[in-house]
N, C-alpha and C. Protein backbone atom coordinates (compact mmCIF):
# COMPACT_ATOMS: atom_id res chain seq x y z
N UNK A 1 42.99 278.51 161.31
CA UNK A 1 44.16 277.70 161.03
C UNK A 1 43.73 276.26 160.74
N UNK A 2 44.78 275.61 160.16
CA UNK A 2 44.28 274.10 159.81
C UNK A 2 44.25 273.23 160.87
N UNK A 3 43.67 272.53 161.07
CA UNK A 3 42.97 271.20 161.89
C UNK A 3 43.46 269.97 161.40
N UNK A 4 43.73 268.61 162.09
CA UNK A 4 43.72 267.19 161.70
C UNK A 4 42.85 266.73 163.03
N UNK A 5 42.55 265.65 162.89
CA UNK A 5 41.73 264.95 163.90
C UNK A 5 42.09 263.53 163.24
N UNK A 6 42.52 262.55 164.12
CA UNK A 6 42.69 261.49 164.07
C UNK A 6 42.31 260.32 165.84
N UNK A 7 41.34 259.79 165.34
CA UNK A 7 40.78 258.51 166.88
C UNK A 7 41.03 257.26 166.02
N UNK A 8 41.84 256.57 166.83
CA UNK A 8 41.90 255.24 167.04
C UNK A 8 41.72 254.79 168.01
N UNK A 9 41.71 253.39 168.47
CA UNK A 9 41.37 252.11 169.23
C UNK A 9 43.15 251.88 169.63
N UNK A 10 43.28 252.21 170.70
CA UNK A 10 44.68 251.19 171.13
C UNK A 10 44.55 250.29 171.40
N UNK A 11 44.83 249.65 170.65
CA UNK A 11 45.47 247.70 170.35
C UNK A 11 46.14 247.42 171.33
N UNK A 12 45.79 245.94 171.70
CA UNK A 12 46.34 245.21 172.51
C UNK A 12 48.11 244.96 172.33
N UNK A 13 48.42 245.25 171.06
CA UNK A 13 49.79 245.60 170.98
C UNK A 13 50.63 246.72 171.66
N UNK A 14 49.10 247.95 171.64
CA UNK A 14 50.46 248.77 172.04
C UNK A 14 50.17 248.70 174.26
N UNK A 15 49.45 247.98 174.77
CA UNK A 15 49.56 247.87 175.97
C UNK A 15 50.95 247.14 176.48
N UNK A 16 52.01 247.98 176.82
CA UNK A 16 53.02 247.53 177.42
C UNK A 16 53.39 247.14 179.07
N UNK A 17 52.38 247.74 179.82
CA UNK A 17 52.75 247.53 180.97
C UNK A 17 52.00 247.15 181.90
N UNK A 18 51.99 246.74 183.13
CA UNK A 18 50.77 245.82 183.66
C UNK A 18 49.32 246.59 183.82
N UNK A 19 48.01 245.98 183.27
CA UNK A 19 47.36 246.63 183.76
C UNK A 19 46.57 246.88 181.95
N UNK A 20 47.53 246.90 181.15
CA UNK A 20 47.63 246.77 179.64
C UNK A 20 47.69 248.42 179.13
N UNK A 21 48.08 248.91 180.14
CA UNK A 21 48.85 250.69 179.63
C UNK A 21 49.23 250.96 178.72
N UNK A 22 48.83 251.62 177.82
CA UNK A 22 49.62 252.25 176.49
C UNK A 22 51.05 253.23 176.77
N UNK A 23 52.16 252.68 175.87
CA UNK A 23 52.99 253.75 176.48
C UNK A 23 52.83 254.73 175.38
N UNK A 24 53.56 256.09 176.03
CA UNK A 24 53.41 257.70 175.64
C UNK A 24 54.10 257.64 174.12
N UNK A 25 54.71 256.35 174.09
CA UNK A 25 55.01 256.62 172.22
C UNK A 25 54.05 256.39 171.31
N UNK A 26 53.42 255.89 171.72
CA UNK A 26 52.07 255.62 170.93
C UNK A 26 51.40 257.32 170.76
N UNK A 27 50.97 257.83 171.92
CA UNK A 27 50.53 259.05 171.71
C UNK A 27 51.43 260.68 170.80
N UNK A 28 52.76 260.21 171.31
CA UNK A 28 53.52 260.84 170.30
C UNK A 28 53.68 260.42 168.47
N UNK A 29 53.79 259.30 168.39
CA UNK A 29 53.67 258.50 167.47
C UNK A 29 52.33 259.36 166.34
N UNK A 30 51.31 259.54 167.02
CA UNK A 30 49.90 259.46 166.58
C UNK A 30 49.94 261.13 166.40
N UNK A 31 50.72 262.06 167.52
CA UNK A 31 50.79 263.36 166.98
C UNK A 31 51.72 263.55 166.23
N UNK A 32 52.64 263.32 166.02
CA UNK A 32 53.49 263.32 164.70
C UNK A 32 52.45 262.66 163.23
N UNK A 33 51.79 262.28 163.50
CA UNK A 33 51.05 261.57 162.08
C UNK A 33 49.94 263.06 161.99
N UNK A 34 49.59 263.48 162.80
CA UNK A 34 48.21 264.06 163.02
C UNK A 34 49.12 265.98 162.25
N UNK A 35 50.37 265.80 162.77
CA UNK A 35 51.18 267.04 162.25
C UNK A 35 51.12 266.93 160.89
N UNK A 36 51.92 265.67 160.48
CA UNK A 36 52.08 265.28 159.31
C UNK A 36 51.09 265.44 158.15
N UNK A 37 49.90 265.21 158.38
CA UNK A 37 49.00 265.80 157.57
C UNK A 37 48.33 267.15 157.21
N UNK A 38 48.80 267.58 158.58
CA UNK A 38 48.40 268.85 157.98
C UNK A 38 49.82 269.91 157.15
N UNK A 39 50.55 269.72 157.37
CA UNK A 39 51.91 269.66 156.65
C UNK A 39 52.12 269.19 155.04
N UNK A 40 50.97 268.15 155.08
CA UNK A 40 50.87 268.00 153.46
C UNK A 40 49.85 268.46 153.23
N UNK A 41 49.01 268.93 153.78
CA UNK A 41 47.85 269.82 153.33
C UNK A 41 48.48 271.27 152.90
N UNK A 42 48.92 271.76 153.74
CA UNK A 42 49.82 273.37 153.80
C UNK A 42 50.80 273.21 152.84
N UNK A 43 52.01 272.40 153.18
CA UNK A 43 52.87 272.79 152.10
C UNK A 43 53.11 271.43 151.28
N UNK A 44 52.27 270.79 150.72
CA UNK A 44 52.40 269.61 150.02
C UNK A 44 53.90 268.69 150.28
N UNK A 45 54.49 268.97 151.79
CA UNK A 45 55.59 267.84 152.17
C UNK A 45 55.21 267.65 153.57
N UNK A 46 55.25 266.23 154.16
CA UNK A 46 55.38 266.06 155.40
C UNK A 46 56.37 266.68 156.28
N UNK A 47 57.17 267.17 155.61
CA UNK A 47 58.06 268.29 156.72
C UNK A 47 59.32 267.34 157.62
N UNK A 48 59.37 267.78 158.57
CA UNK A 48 60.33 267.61 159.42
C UNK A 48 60.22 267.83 161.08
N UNK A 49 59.56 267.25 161.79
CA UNK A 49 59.17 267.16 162.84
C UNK A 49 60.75 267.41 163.36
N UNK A 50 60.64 268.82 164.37
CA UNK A 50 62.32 269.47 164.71
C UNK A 50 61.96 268.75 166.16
N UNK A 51 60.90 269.54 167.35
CA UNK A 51 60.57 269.54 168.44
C UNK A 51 59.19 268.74 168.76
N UNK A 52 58.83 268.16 169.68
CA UNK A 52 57.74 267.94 170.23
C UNK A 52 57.70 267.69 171.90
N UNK A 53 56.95 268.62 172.41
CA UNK A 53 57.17 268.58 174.18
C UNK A 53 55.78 268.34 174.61
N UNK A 54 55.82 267.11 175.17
CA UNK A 54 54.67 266.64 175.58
C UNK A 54 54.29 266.27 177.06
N UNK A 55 53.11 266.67 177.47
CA UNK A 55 52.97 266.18 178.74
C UNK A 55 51.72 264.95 178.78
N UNK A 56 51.53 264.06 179.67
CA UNK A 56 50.90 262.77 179.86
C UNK A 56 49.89 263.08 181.33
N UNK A 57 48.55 263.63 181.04
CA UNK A 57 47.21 263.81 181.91
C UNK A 57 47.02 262.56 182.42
N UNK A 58 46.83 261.70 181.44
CA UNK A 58 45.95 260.45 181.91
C UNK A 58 46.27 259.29 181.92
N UNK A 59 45.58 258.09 182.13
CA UNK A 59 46.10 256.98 181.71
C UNK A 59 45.23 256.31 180.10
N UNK A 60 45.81 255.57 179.38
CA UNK A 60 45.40 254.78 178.52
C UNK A 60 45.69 253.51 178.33
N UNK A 61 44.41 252.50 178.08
CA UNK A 61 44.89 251.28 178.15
C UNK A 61 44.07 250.66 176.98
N UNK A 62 44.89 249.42 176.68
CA UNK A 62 44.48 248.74 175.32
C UNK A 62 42.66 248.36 175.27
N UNK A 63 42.43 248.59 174.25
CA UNK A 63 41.09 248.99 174.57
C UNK A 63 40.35 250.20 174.06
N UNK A 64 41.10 251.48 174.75
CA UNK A 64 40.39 251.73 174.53
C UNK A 64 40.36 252.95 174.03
N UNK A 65 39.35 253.96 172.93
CA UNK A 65 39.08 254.69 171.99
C UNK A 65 40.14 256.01 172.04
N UNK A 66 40.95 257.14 171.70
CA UNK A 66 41.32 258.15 171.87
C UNK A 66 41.01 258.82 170.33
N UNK A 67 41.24 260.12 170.52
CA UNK A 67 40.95 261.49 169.50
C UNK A 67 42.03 262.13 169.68
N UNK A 68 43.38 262.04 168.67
CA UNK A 68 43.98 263.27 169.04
C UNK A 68 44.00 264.41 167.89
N UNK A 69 44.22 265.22 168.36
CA UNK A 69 44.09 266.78 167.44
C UNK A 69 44.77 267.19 167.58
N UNK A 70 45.58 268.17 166.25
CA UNK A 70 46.69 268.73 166.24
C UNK A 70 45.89 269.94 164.97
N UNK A 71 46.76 271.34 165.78
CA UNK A 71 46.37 272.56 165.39
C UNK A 71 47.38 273.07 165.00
N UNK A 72 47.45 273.64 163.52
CA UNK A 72 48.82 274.58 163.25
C UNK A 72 48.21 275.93 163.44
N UNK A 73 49.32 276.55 164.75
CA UNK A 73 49.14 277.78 165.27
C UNK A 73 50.06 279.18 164.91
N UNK A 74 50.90 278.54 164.01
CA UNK A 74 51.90 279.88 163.73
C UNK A 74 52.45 279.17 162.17
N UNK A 75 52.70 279.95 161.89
CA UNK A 75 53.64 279.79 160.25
C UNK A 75 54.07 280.70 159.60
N UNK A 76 55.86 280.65 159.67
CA UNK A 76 56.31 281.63 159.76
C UNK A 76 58.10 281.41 159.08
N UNK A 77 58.33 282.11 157.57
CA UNK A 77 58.72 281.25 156.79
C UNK A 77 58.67 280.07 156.59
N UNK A 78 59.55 278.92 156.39
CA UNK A 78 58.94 277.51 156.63
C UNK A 78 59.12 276.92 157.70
N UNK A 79 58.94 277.46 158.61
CA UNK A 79 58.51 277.09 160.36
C UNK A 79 57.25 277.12 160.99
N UNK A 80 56.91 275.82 160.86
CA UNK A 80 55.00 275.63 161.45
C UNK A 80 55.26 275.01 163.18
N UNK A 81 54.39 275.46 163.68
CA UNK A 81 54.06 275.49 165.06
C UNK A 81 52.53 274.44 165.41
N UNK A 82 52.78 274.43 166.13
CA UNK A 82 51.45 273.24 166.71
C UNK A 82 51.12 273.07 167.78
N UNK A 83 49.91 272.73 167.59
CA UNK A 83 49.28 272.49 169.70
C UNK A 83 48.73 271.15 169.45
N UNK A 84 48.74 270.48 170.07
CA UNK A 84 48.41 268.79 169.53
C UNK A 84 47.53 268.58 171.43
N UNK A 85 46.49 267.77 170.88
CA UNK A 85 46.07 266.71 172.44
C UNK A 85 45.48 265.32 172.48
N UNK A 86 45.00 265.22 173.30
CA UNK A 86 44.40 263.51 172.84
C UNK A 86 43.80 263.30 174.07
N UNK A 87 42.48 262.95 173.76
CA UNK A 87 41.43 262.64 174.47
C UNK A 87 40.80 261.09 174.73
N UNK A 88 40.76 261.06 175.70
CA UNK A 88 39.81 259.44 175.77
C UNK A 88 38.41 260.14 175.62
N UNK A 89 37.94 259.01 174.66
CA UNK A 89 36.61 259.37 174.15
C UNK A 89 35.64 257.85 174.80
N UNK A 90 36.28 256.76 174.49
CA UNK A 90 35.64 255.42 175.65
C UNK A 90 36.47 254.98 176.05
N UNK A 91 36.02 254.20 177.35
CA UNK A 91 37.08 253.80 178.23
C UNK A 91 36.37 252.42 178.83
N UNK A 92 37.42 251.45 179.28
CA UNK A 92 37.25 250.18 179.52
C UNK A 92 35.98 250.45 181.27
N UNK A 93 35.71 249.58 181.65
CA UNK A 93 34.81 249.83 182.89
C UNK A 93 35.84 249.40 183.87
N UNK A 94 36.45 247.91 183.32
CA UNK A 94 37.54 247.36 184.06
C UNK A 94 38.75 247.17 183.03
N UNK A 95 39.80 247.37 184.44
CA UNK A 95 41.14 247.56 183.23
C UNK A 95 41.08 245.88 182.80
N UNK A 96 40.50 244.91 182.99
CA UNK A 96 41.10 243.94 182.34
C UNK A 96 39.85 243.12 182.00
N UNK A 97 39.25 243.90 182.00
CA UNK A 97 37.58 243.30 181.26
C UNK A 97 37.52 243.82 179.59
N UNK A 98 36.53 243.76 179.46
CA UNK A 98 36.00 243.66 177.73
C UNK A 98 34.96 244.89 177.67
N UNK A 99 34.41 245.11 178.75
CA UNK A 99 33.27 246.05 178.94
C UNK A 99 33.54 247.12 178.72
N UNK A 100 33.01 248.08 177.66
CA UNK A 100 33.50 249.47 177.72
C UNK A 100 31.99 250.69 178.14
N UNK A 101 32.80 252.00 178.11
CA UNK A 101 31.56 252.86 177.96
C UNK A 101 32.26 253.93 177.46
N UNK A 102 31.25 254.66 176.38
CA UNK A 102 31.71 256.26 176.31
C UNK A 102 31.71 256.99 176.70
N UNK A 103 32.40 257.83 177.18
CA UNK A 103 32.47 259.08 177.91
C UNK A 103 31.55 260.16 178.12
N UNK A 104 30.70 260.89 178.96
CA UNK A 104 29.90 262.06 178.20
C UNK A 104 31.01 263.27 178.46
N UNK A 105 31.98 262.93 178.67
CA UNK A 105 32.82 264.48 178.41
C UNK A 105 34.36 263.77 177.88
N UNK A 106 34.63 264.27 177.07
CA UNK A 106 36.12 263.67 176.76
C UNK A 106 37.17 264.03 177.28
N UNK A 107 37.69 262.69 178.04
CA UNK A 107 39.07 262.89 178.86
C UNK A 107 40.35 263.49 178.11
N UNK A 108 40.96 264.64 178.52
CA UNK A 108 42.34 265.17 178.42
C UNK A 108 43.43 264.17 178.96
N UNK A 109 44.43 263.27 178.02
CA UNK A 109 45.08 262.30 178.30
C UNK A 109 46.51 262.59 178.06
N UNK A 110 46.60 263.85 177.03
CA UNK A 110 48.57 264.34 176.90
C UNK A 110 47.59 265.46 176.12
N UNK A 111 48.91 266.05 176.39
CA UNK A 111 49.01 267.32 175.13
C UNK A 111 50.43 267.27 175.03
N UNK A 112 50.55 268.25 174.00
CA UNK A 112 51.46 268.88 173.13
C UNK A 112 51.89 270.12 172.22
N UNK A 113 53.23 270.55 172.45
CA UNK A 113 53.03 271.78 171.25
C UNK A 113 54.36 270.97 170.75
N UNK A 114 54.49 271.46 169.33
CA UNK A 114 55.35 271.00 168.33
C UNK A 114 55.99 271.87 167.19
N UNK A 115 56.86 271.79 167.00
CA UNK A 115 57.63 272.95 165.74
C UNK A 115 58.43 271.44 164.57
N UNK A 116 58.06 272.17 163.40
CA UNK A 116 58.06 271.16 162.33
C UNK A 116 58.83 272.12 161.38
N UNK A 117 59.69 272.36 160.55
CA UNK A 117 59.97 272.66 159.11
C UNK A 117 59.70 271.62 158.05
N UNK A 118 59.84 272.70 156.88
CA UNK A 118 59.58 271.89 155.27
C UNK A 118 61.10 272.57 154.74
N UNK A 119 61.64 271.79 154.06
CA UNK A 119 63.02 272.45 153.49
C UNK A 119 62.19 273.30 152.32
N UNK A 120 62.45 273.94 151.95
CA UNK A 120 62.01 275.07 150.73
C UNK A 120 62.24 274.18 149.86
N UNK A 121 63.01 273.71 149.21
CA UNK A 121 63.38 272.69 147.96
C UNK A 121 61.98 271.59 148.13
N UNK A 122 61.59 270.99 149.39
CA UNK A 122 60.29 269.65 149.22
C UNK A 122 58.99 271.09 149.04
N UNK A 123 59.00 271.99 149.20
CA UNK A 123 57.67 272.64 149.74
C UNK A 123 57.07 272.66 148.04
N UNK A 124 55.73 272.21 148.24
CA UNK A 124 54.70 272.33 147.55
C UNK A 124 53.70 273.00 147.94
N UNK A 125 53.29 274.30 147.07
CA UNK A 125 51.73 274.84 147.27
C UNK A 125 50.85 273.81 147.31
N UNK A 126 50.07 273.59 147.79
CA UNK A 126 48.97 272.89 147.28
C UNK A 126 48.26 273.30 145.98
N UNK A 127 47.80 274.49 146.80
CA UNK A 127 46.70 275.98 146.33
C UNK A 127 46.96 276.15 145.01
N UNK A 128 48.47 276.06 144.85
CA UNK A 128 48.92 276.62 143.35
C UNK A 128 49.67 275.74 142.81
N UNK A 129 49.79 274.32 142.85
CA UNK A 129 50.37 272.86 142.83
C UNK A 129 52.02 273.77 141.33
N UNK A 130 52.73 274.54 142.41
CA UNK A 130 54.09 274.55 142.10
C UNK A 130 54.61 274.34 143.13
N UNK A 131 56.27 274.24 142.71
CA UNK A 131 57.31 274.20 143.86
C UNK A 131 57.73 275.99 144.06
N UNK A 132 57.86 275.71 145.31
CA UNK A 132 58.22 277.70 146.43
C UNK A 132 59.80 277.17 145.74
């Protein structure tokens, strides 16, 4: 099945709460983008993000590195399914220092599964660049 992988750096913008915590929209935010592409890979439209149920493992704070991945696991007329997660890959030493280190195992920080449609009218093959 298709794959996206997307790591960014959380910005000092998105630390909202003391301590410089990223909040969980950021991580939703980032799996909806991470869906989104593979959605225009599959059916040449970003679709329609219906559901997303997410749970929050860890903490994240501005600073520092995450990986999230999102897997389309079912597709079934134009109803795609997904398993999405997001990993800390480096992490600050101190929450309010500068010092970082990378991880040797990557932290589980949320997951997710997700259900997305494409209206039949936006859907594009890629494969066969017509409209379904």
């Amino acid at each position: 099945m298709e794959e996206s992988l997307i790591r960014l750096r959380a910005s000092s913008s998105n630390g909202h709460y003391s301590g410089h915590l990223v909040d969980g929209a950021t991580l939703i935010r980032t799996f909806g983008d991470a869906v989104a592409e593979i959605l225009i890979r599959h059916d040449g439209s970003e679709g329609r993000l219906e559901t997303l149920d997410a749970e929050f493992l860890g903490v994240v704070r501005s600073g520092e590195y995450i990986e999230v991945r999102a897997m389309l696991t079912q597709s079934y007329g134009m109803t795609r399914r997904f398993e999405c997660t997001a990993y800390k890959v480096i992490e600050l030493i101190q929450p309010n220092g500068s010092s970082t280190r990378a991880l040797p195992e990557p932290e589980l920080v949320a997951k997710a599964t997700a259900v997305a449609t494409v209206p039949r009218k936006l859907a594009i093959s890629p494969r066969l660049n017509v409209v379904q």
